[in-house]
PDB file of N, CA and C in Angstrom:
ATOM      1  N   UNK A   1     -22.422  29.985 -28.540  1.00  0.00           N
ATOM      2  CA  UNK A   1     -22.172  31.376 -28.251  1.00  0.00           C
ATOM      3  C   UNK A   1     -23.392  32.186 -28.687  1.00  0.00           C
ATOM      4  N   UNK A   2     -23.844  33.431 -27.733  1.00  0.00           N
ATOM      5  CA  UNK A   2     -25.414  33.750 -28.254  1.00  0.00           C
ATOM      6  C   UNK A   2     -24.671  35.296 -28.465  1.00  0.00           C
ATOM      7  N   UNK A   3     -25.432  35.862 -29.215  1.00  0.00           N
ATOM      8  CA  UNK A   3     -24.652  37.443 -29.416  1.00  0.00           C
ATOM      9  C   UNK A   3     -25.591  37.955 -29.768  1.00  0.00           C
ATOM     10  N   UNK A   4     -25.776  38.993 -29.362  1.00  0.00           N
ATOM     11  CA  UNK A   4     -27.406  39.717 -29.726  1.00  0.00           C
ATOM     12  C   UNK A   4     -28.473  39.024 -30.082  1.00  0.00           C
ATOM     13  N   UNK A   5     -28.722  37.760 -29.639  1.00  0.00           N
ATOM     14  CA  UNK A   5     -29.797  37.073 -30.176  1.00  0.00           C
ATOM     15  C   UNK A   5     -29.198  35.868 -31.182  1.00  0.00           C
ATOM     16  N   UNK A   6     -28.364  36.145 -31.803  1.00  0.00           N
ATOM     17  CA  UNK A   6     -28.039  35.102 -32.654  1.00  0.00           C
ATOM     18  C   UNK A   6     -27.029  34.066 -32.437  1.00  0.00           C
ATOM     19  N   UNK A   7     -27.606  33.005 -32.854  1.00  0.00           N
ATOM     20  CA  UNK A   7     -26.213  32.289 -32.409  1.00  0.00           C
ATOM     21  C   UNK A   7     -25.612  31.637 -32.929  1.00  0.00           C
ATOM     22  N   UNK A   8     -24.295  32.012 -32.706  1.00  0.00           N
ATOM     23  CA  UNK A   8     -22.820  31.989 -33.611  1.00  0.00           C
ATOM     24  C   UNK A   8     -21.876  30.773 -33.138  1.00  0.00           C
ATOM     25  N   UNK A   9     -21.549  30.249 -33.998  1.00  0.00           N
ATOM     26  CA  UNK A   9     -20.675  28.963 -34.264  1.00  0.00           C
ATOM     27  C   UNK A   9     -19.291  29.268 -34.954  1.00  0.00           C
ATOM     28  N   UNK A  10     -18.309  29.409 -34.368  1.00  0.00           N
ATOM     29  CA  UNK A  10     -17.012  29.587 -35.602  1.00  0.00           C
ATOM     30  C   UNK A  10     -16.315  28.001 -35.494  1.00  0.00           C
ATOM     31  N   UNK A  11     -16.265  27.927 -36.733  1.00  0.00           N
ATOM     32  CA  UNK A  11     -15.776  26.518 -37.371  1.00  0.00           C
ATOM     33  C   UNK A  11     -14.022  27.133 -37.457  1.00  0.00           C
ATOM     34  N   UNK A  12     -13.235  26.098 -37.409  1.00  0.00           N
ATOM     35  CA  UNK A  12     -12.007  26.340 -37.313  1.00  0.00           C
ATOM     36  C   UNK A  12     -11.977  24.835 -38.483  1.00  0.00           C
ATOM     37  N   UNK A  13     -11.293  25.705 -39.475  1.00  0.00           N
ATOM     38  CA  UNK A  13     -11.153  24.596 -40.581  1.00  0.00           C
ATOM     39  C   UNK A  13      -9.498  25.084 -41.450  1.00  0.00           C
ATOM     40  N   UNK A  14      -9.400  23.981 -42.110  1.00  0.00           N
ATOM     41  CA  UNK A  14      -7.333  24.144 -42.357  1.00  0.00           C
ATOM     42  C   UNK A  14      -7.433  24.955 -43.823  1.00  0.00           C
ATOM     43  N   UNK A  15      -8.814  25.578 -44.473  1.00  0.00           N
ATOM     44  CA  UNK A  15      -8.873  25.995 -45.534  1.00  0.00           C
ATOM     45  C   UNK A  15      -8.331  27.342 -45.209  1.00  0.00           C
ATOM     46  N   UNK A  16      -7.421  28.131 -46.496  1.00  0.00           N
ATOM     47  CA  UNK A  16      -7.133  29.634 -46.082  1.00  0.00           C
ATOM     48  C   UNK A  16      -7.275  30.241 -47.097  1.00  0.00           C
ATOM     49  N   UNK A  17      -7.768  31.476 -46.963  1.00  0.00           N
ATOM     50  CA  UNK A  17      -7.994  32.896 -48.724  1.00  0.00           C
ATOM     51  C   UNK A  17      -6.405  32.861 -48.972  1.00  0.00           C
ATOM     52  N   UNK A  18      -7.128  32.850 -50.522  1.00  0.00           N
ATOM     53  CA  UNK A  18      -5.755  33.505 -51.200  1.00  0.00           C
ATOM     54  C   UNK A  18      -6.403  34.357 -52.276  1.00  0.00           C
ATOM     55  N   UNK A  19      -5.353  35.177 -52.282  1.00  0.00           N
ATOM     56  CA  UNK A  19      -5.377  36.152 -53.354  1.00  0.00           C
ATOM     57  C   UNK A  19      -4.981  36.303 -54.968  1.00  0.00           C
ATOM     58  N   UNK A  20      -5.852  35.835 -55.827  1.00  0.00           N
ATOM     59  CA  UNK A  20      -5.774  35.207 -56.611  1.00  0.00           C
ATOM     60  C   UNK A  20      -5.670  36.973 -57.547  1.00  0.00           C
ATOM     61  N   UNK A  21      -4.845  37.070 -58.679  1.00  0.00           N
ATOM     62  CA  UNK A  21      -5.083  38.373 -59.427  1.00  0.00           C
ATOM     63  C   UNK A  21      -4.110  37.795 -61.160  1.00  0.00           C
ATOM     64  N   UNK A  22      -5.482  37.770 -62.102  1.00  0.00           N
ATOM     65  CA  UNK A  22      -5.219  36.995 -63.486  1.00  0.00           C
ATOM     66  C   UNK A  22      -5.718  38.120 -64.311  1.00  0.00           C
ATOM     67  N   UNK A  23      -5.314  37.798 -65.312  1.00  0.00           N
ATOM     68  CA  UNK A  23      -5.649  38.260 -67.022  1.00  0.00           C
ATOM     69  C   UNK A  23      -6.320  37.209 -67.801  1.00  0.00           C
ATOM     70  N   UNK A  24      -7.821  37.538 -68.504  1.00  0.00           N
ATOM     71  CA  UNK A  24      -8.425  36.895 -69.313  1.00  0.00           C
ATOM     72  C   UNK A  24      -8.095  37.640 -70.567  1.00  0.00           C
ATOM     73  N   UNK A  25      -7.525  37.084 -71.949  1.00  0.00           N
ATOM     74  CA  UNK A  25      -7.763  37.419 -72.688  1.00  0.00           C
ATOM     75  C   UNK A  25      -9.172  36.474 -73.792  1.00  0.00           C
ATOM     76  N   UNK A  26      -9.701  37.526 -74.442  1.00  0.00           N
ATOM     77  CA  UNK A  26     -10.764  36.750 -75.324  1.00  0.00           C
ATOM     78  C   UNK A  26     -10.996  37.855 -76.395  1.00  0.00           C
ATOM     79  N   UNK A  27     -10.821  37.020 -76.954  1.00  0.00           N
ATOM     80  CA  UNK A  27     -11.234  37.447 -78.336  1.00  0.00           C
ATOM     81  C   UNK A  27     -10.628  39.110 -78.737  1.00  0.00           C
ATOM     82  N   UNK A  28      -8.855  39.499 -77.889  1.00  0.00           N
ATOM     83  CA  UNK A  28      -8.225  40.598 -78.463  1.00  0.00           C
ATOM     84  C   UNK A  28      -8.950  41.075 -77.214  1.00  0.00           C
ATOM     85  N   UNK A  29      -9.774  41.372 -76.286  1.00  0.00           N
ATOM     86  CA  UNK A  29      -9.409  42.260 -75.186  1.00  0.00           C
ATOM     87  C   UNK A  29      -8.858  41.535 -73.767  1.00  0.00           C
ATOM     88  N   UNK A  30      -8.710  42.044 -73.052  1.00  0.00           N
ATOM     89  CA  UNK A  30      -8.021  41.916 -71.730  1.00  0.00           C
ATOM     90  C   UNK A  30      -8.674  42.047 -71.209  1.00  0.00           C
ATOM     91  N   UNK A  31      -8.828  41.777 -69.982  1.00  0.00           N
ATOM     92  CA  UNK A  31      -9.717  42.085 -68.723  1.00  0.00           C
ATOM     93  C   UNK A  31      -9.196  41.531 -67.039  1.00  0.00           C
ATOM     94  N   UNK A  32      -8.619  42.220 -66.269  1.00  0.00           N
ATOM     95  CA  UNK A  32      -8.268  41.909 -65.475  1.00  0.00           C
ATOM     96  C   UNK A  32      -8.960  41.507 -64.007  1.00  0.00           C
ATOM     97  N   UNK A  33      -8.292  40.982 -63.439  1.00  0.00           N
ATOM     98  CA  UNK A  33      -9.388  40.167 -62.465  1.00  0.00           C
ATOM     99  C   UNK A  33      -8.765  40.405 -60.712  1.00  0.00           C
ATOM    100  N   UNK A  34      -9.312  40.471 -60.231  1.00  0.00           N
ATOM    101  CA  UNK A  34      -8.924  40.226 -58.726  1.00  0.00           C
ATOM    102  C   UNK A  34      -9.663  39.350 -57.814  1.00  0.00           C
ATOM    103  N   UNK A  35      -9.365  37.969 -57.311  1.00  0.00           N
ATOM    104  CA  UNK A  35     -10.156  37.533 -56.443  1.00  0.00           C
ATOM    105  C   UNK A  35      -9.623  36.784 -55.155  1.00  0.00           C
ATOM    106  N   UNK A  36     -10.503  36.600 -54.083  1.00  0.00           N
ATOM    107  CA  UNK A  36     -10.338  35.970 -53.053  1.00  0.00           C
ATOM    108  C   UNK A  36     -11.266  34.592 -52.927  1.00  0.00           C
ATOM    109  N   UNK A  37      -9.999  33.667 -53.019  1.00  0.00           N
ATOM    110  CA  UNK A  37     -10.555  32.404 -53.299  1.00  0.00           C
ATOM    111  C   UNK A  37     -10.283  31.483 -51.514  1.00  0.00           C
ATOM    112  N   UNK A  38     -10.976  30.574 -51.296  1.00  0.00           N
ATOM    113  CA  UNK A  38     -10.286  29.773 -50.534  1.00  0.00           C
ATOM    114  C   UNK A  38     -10.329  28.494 -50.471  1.00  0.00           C
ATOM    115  N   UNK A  39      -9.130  27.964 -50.353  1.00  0.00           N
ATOM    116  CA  UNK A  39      -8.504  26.406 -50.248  1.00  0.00           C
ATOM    117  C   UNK A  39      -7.855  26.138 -49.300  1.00  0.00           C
ATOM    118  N   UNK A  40      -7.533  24.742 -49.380  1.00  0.00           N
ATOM    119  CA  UNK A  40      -6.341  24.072 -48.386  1.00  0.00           C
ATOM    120  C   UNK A  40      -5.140  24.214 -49.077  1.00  0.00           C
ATOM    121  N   UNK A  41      -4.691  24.644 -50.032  1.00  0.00           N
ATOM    122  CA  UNK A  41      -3.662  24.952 -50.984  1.00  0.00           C
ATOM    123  C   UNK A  41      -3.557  25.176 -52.304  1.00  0.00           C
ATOM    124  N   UNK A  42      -2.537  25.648 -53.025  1.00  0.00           N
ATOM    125  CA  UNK A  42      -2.851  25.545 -54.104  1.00  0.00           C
ATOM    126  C   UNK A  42      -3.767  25.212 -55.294  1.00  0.00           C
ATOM    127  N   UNK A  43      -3.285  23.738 -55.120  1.00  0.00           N
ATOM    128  CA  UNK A  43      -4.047  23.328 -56.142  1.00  0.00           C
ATOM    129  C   UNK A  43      -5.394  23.037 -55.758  1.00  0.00           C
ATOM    130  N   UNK A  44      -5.982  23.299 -54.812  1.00  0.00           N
ATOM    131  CA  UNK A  44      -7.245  23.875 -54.677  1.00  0.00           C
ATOM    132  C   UNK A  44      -8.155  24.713 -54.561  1.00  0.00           C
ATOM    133  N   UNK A  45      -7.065  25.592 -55.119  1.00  0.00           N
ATOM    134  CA  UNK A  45      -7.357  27.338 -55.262  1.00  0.00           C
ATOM    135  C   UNK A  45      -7.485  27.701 -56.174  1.00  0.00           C
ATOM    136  N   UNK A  46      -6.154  26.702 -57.235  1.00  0.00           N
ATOM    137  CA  UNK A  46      -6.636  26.661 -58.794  1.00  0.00           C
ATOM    138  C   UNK A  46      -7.521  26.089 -59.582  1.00  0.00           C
ATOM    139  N   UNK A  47      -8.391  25.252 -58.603  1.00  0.00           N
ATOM    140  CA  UNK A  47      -9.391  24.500 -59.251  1.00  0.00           C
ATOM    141  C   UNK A  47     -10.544  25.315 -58.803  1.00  0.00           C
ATOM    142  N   UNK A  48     -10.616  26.019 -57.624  1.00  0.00           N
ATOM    143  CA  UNK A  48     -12.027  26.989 -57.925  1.00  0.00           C
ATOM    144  C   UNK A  48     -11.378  28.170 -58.895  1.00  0.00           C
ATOM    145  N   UNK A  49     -10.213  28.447 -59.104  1.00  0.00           N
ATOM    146  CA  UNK A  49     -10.222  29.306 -59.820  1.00  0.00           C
ATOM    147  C   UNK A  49     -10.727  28.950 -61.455  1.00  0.00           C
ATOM    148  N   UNK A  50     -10.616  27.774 -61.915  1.00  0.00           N
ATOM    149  CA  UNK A  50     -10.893  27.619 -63.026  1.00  0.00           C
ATOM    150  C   UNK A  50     -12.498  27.661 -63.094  1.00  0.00           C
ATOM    151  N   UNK A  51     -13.386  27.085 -61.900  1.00  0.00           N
ATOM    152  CA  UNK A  51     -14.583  27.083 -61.584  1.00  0.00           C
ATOM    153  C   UNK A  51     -15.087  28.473 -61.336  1.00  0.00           C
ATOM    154  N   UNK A  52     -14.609  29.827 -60.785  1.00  0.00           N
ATOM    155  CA  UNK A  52     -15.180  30.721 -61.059  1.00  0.00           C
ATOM    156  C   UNK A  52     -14.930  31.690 -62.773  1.00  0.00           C
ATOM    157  N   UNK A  53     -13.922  31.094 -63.827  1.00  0.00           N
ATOM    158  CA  UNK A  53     -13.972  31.260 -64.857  1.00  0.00           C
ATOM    159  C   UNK A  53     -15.012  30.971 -65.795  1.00  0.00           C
ATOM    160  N   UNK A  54     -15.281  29.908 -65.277  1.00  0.00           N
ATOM    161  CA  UNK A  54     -16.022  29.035 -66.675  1.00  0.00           C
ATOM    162  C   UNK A  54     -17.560  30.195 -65.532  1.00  0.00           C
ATOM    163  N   UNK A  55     -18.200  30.388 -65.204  1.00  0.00           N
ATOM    164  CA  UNK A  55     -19.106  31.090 -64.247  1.00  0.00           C
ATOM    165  C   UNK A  55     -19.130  32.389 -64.936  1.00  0.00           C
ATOM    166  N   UNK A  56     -17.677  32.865 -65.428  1.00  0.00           N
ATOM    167  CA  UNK A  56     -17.676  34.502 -65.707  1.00  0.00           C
ATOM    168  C   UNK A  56     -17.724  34.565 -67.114  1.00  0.00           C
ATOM    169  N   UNK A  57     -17.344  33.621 -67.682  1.00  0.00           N
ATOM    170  CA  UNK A  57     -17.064  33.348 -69.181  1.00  0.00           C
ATOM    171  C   UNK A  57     -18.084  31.619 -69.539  1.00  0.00           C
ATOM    172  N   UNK A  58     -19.439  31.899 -69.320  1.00  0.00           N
ATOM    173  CA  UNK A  58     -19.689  30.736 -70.067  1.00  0.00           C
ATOM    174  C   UNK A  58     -19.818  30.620 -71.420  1.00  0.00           C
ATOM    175  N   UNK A  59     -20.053  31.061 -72.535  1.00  0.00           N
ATOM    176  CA  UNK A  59     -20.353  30.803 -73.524  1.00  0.00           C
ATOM    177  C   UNK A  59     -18.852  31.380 -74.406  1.00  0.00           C
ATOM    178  N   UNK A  60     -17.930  31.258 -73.547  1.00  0.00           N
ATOM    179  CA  UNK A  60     -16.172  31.472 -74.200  1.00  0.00           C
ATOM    180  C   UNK A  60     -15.810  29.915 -75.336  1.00  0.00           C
ATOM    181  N   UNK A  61     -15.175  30.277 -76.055  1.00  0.00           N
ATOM    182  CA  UNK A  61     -14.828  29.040 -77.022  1.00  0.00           C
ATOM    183  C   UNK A  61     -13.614  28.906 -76.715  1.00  0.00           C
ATOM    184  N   UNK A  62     -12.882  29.959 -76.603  1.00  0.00           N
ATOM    185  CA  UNK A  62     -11.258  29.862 -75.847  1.00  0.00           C
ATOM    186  C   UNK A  62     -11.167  31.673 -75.230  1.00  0.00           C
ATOM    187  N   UNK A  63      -9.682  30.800 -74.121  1.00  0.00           N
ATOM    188  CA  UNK A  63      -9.589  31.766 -73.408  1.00  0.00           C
ATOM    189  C   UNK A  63      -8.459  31.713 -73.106  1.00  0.00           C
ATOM    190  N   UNK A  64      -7.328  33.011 -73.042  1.00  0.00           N
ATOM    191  CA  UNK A  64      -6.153  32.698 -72.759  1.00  0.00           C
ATOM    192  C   UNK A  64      -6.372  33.530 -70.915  1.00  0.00           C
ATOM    193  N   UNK A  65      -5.601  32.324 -69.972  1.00  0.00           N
ATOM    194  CA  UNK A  65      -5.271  33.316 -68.637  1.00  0.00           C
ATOM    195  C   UNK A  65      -4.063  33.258 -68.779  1.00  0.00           C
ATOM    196  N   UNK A  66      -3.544  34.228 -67.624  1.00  0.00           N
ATOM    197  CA  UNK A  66      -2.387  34.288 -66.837  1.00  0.00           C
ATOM    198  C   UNK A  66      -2.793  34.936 -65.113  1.00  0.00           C
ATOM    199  N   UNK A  67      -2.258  33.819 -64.700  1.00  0.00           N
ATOM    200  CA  UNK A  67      -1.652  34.005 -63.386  1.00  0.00           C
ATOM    201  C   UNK A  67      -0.813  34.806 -62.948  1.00  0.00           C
ATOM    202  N   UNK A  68      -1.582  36.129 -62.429  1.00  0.00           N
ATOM    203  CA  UNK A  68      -0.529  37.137 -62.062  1.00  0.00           C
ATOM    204  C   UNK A  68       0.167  37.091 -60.855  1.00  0.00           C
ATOM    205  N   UNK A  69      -0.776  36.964 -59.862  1.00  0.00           N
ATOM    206  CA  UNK A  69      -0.271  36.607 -58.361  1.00  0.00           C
ATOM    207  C   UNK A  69      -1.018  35.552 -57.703  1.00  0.00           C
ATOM    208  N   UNK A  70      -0.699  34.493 -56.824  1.00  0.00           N
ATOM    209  CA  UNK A  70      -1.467  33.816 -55.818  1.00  0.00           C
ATOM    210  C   UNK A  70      -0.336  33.282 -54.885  1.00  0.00           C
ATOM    211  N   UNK A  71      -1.455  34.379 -53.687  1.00  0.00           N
ATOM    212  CA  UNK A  71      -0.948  34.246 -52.584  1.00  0.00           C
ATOM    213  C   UNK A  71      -1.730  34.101 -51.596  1.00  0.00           C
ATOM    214  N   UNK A  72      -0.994  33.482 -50.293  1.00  0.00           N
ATOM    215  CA  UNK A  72      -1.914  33.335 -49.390  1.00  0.00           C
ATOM    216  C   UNK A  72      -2.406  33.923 -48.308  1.00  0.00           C
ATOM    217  N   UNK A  73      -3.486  34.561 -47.694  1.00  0.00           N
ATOM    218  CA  UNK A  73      -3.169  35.969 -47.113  1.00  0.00           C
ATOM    219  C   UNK A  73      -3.241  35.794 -45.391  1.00  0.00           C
ATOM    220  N   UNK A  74      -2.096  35.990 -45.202  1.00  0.00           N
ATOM    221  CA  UNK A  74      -1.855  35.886 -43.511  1.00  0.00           C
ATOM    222  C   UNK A  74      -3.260  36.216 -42.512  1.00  0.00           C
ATOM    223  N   UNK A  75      -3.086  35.820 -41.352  1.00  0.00           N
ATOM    224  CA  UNK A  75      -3.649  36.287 -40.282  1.00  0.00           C
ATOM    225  C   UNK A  75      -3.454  37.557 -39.912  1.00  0.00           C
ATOM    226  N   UNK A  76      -4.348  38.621 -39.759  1.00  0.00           N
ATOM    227  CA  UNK A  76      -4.327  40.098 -39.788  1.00  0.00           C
ATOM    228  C   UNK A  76      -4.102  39.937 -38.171  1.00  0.00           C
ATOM    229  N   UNK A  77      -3.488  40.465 -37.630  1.00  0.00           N
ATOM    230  CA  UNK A  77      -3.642  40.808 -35.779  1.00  0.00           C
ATOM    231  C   UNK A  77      -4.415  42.378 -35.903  1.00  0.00           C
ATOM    232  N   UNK A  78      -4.482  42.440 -34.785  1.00  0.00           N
ATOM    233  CA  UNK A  78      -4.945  44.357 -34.477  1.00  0.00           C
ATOM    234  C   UNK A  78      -4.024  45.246 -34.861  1.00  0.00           C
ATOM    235  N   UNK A  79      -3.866  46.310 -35.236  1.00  0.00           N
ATOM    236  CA  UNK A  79      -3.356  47.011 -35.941  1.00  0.00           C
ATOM    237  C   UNK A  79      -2.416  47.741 -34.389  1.00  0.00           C
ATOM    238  N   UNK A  80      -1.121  47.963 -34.923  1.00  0.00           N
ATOM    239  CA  UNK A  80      -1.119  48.663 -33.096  1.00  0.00           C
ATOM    240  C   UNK A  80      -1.121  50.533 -33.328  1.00  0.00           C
ATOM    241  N   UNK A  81      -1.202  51.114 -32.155  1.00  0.00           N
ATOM    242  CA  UNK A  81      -1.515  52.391 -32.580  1.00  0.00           C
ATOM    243  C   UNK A  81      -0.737  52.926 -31.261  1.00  0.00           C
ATOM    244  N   UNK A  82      -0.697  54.169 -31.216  1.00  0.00           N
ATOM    245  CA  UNK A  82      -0.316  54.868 -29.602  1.00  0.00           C
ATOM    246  C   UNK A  82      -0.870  56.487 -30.081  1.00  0.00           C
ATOM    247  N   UNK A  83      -0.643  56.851 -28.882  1.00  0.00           N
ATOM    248  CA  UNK A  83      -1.616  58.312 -28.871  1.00  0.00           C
ATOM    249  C   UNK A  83      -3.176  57.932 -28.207  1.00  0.00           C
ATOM    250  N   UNK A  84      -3.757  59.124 -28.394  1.00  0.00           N
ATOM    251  CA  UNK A  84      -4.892  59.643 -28.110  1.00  0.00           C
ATOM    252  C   UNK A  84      -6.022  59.082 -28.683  1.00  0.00           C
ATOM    253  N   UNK A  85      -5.580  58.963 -29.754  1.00  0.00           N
ATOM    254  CA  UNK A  85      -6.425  59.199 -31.014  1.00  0.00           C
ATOM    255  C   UNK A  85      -6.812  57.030 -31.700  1.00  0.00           C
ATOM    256  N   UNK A  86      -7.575  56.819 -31.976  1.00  0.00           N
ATOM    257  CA  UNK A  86      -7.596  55.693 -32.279  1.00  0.00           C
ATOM    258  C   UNK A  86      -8.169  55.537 -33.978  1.00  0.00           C
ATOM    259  N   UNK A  87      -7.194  55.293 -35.061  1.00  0.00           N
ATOM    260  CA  UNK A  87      -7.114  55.476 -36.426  1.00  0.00           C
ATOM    261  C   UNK A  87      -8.113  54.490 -36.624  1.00  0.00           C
TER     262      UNK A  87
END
């Protein structure tokens, strides 16, 4: 596929984002997190998740998380609209 000059390949692969949203505690503060990770499931969502921890926190001696939400985030369609006007 050529598109303005460039050319574009979309890979269709069974991996999907999820929405990953945790609490680090260290050392008495908190710090909350939001991310978009992607896997083929779970437990491969939780293993980059532990891999973008140790990335944000390297030189941590301990660390408490919690798992606030992980979810997996649907296929968006077009938004539908009516009127005149296009939001």
């Amino acid at each position: 596929m050529d598109t303005k000059g460039w050319d574009v390949a979309w890979e269709e692969t069974s991996e999907q984002e999820w929405i990953v949203e945790y609490t680090v505690m260290e050392g008495g503060s908190t710090t909350r997190h939001l991310s978009v990770l992607v896997g083929e499931g779970p437990d491969e969502v939780k293993s980059s998740l532990v891999d973008e921890i140790r990335l944000l926190y390297p030189d941590a001696s301990h660390l408490e998380v919690t798992v606030l939400r992980l979810e997996a985030i649907e296929a968006m369609d077009e938004p539908e609209h009516s009127g005149l006007h296009v939001p």
